[in-house]
C-alpha atoms as a PDB file:
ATOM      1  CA  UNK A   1       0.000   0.000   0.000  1.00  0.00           C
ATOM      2  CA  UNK A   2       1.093   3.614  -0.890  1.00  0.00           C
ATOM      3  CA  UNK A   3       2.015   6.181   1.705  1.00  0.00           C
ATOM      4  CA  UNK A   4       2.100   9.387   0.885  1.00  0.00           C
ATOM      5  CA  UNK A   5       1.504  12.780   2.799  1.00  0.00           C
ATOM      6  CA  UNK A   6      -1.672  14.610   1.817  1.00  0.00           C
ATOM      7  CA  UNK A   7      -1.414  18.129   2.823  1.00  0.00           C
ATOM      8  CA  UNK A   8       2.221  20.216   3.500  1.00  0.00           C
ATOM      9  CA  UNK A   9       2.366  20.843   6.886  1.00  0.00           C
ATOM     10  CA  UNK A  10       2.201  24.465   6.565  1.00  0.00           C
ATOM     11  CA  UNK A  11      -0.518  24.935   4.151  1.00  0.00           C
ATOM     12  CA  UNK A  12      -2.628  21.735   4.500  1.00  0.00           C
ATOM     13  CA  UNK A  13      -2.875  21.908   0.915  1.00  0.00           C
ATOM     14  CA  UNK A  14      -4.091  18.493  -0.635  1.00  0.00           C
ATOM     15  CA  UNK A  15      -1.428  16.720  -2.418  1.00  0.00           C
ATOM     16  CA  UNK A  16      -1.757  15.506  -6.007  1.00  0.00           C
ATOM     17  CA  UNK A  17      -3.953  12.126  -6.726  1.00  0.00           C
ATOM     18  CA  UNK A  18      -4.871  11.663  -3.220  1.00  0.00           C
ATOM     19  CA  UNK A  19      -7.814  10.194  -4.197  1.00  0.00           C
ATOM     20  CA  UNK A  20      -7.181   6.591  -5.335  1.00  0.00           C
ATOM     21  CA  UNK A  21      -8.987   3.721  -3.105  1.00  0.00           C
ATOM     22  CA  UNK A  22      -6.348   2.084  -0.701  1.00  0.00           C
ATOM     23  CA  UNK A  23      -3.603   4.589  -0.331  1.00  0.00           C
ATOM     24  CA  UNK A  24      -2.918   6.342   2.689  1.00  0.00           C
ATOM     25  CA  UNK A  25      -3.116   9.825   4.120  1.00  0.00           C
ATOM     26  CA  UNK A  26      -0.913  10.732   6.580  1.00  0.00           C
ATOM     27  CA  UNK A  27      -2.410  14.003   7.864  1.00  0.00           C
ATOM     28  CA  UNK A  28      -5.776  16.247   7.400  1.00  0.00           C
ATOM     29  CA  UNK A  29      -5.565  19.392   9.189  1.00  0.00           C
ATOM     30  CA  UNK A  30      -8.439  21.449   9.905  1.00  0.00           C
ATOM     31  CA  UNK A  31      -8.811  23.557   7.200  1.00  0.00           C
ATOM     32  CA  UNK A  32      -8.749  20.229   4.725  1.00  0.00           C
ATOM     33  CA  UNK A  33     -11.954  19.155   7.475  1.00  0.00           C
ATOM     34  CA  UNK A  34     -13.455  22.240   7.543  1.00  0.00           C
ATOM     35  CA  UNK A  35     -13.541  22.036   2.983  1.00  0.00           C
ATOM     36  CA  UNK A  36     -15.008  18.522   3.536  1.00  0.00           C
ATOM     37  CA  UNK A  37     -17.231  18.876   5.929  1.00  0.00           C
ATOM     38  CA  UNK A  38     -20.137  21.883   6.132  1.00  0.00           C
ATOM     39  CA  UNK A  39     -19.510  21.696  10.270  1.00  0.00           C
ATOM     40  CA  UNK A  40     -18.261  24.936  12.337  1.00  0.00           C
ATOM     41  CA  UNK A  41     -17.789  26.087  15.672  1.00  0.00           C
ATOM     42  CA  UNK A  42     -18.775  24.718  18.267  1.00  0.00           C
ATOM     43  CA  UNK A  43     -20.045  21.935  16.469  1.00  0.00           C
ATOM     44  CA  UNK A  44     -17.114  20.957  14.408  1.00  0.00           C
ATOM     45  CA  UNK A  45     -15.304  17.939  16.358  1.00  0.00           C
ATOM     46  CA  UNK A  46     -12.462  17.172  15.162  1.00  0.00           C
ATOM     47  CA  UNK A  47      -8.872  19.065  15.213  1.00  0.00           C
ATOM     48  CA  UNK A  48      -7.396  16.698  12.453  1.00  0.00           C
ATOM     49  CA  UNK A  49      -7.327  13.249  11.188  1.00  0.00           C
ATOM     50  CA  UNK A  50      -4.581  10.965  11.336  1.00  0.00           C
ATOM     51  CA  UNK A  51      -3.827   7.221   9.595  1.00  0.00           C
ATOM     52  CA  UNK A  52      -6.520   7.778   7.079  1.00  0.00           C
ATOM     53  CA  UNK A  53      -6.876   4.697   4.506  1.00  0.00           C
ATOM     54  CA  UNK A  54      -9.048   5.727   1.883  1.00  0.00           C
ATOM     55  CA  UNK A  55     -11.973   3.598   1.378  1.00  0.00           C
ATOM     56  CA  UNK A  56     -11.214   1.886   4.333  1.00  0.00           C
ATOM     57  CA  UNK A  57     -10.110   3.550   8.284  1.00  0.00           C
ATOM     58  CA  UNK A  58      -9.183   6.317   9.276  1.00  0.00           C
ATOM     59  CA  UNK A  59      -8.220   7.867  12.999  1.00  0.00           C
ATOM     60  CA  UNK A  60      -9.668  11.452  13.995  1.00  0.00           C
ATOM     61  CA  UNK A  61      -8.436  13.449  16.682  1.00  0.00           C
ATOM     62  CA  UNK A  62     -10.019  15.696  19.143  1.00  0.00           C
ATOM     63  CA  UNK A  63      -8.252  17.745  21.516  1.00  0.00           C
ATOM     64  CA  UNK A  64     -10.609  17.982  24.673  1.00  0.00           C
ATOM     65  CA  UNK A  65     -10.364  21.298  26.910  1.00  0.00           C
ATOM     66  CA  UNK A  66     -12.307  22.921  29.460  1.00  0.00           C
ATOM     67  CA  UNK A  67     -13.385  25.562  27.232  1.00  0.00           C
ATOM     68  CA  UNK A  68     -15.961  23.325  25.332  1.00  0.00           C
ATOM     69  CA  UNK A  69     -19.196  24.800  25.746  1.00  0.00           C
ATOM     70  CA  UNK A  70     -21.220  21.543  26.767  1.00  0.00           C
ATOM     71  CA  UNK A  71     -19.340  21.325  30.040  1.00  0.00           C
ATOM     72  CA  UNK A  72     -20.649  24.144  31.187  1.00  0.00           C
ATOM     73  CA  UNK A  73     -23.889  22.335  31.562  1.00  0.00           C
ATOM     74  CA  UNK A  74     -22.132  19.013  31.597  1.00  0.00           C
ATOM     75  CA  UNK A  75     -21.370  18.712  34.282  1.00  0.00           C
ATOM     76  CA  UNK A  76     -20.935  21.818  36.278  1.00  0.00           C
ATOM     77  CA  UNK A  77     -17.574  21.240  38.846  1.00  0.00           C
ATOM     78  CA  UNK A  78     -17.414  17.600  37.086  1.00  0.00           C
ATOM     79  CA  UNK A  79     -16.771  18.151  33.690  1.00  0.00           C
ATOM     80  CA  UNK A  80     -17.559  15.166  31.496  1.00  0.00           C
ATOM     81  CA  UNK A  81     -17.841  15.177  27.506  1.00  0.00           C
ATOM     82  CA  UNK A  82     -21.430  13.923  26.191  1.00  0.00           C
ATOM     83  CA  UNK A  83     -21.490  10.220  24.878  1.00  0.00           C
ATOM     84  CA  UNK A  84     -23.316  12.267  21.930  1.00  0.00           C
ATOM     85  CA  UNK A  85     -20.754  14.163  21.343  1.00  0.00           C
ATOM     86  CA  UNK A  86     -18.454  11.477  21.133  1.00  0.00           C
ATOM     87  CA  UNK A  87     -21.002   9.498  18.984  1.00  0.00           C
ATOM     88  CA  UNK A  88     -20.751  12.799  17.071  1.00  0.00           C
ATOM     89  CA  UNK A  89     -16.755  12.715  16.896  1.00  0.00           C
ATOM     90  CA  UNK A  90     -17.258   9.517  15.360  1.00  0.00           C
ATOM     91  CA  UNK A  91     -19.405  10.326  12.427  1.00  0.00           C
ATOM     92  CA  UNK A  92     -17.520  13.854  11.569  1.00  0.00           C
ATOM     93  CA  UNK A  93     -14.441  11.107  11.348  1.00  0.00           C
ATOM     94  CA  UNK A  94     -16.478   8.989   9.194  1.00  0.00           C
ATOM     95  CA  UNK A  95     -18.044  11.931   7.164  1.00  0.00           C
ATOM     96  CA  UNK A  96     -14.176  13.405   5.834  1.00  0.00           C
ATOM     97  CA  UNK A  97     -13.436   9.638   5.459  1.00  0.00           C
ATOM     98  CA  UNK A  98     -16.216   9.529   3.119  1.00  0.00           C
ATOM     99  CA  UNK A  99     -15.497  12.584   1.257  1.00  0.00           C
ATOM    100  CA  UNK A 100     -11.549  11.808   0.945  1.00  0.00           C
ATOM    101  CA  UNK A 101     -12.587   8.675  -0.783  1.00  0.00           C
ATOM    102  CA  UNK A 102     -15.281  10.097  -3.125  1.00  0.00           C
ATOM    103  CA  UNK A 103     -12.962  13.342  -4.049  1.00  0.00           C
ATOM    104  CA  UNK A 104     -13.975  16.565  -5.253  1.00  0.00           C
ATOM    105  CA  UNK A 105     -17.491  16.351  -5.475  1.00  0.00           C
ATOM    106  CA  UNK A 106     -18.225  15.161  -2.508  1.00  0.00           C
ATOM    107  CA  UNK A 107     -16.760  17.743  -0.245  1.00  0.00           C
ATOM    108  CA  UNK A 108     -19.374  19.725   1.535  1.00  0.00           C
ATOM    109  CA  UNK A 109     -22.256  17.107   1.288  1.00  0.00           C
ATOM    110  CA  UNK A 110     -24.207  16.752   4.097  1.00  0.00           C
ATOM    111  CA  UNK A 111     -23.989  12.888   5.857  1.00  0.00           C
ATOM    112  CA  UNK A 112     -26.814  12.080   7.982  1.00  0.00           C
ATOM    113  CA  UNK A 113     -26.696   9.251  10.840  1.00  0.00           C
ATOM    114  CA  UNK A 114     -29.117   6.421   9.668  1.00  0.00           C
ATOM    115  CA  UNK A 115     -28.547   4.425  12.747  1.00  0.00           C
ATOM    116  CA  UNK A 116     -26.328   3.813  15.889  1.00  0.00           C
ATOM    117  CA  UNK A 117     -25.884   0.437  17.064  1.00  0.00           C
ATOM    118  CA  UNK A 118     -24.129  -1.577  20.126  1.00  0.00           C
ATOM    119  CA  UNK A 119     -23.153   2.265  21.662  1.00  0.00           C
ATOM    120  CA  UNK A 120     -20.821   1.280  24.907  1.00  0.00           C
ATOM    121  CA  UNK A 121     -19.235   4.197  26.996  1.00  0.00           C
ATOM    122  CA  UNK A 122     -16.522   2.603  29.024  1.00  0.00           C
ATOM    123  CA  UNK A 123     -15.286   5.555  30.605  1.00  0.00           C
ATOM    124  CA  UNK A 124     -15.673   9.577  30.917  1.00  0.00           C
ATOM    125  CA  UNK A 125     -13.526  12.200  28.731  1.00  0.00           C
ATOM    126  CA  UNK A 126     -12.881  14.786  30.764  1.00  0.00           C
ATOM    127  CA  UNK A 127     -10.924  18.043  29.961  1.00  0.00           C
ATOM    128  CA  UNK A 128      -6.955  17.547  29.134  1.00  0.00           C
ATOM    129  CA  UNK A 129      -7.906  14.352  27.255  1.00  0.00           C
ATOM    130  CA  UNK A 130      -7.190  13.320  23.633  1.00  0.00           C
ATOM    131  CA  UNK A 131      -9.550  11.857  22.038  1.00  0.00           C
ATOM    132  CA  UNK A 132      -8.821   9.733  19.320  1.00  0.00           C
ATOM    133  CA  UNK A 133     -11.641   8.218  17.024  1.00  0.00           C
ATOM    134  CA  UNK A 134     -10.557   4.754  14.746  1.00  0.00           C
ATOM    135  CA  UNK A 135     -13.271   3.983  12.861  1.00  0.00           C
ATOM    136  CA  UNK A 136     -13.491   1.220  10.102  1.00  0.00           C
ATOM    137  CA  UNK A 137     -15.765   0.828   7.196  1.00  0.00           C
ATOM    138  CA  UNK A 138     -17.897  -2.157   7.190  1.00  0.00           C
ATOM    139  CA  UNK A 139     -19.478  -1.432   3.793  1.00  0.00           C
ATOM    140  CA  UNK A 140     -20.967   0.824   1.344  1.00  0.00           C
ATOM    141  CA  UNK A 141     -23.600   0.681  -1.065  1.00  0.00           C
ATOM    142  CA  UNK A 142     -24.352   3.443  -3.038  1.00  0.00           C
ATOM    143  CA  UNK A 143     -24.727   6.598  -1.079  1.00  0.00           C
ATOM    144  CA  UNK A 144     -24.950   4.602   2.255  1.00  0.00           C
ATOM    145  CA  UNK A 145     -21.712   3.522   4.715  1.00  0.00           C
ATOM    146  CA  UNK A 146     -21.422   1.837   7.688  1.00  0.00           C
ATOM    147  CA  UNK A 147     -18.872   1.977  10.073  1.00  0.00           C
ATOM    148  CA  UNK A 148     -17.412   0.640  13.122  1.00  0.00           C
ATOM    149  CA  UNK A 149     -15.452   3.229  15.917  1.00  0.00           C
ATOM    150  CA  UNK A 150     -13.958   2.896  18.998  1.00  0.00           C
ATOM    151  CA  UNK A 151     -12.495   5.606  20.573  1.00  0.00           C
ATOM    152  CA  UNK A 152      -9.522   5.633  22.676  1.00  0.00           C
ATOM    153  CA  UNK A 153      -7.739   8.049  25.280  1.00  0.00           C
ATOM    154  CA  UNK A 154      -4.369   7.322  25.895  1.00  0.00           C
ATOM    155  CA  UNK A 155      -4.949   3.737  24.264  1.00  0.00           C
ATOM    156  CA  UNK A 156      -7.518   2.932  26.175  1.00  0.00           C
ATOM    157  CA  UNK A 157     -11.072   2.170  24.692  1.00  0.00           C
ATOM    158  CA  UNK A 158     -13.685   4.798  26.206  1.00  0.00           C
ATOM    159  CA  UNK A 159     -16.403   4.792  23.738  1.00  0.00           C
ATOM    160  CA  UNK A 160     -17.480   2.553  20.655  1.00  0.00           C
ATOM    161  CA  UNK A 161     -20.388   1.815  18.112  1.00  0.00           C
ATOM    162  CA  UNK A 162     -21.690   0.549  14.918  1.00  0.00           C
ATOM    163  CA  UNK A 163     -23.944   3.315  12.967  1.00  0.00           C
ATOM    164  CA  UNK A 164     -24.783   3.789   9.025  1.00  0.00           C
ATOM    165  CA  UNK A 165     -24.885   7.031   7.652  1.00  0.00           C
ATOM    166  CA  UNK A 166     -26.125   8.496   4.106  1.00  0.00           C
ATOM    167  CA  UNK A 167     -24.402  10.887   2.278  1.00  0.00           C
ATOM    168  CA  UNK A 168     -25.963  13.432   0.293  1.00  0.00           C
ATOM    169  CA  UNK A 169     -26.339  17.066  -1.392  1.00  0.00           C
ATOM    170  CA  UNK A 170     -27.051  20.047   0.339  1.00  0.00           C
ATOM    171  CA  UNK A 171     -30.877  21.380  -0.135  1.00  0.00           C
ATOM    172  CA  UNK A 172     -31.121  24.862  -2.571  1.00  0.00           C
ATOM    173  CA  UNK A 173     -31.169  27.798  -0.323  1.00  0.00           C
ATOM    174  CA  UNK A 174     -33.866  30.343  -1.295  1.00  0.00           C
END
């Protein structure tokens, strides 16, 4: 399998023919995410992606600080990251993975969840964690994918699931 790096690590400007099924991306930094995906503060989860195999895996990384603005109601003086939000970490991962493989095109489609399946939180993220989101496809037909995550903190497993989502085009604004 090819390695190659996608982006220069000043720019994060795509490389040439990083679109072939199979070969890996090294690195997606946030402004690569941010053309993929239509997500923005504070909903965009994910600071970069890592490992990323088209067509196949990919790891997504999110730093976790106190300055979130879910733990301010989550949980005051015990600060603990949604399992949503997690589950959402997941499918942003999932989403670029989606749009990497597809190219061009693709990039800003919306992907809705069709389903979440076998969710297990292990343990809580708290502030000062990494999180780091693996996810593997499963299978794709057509314009639907499912996947299969676990995410990790410091190697250990603290979340995982199964979920489909659909990809698709943006509705016409008026």
């Amino acid at each position: 399998m090819d390695t190659e790096s996608a982006h220069t690590p000043a720019t994060g400007t795509p490389a040439p023919g990083n679109t072939a099924p199979g070969k890996t991306i090294e690195l997606i930094g946030i402004h690569r995410i941010m053309h993929d995906i239509p997500h923005r503060y504070p909903f965009l989860m994910l600071d970069r992606m890592v490992e990323v195999v088209l067509n196949s895996s990919a790891i997504g990384i999110k730093n976790v600080t106190a300055n979130e603005n879910f733990f301010a109601g989550h949980f005051p003086n015990h600060p603990v990251m949604p399992g949503v939000m997690i589950i959402e970490c997941m499918a942003q991962t999932a989403a670029v993975l989606v749009v990497e493989t597809l190219g061009g095109d693709a990039a800003g489609k919306l992907v809705y969840f069709m389903s979440v399946e076998g969710a297990k939180f292990r343990r809580p993220v708290v502030p000062g964690d990494q999180l780091r989101v693996h996810i593997v496809k499963q299978r794709s037909r057509g314009n639907v994918w499912r996947f299969h995550a676990i995410a990790r903190v410091d190697g250990v497993a603290v979340a995982e699931a199964t979920y489909s989502a659909m990809i698709m085009d943006r509705a016409p604004t008026s």
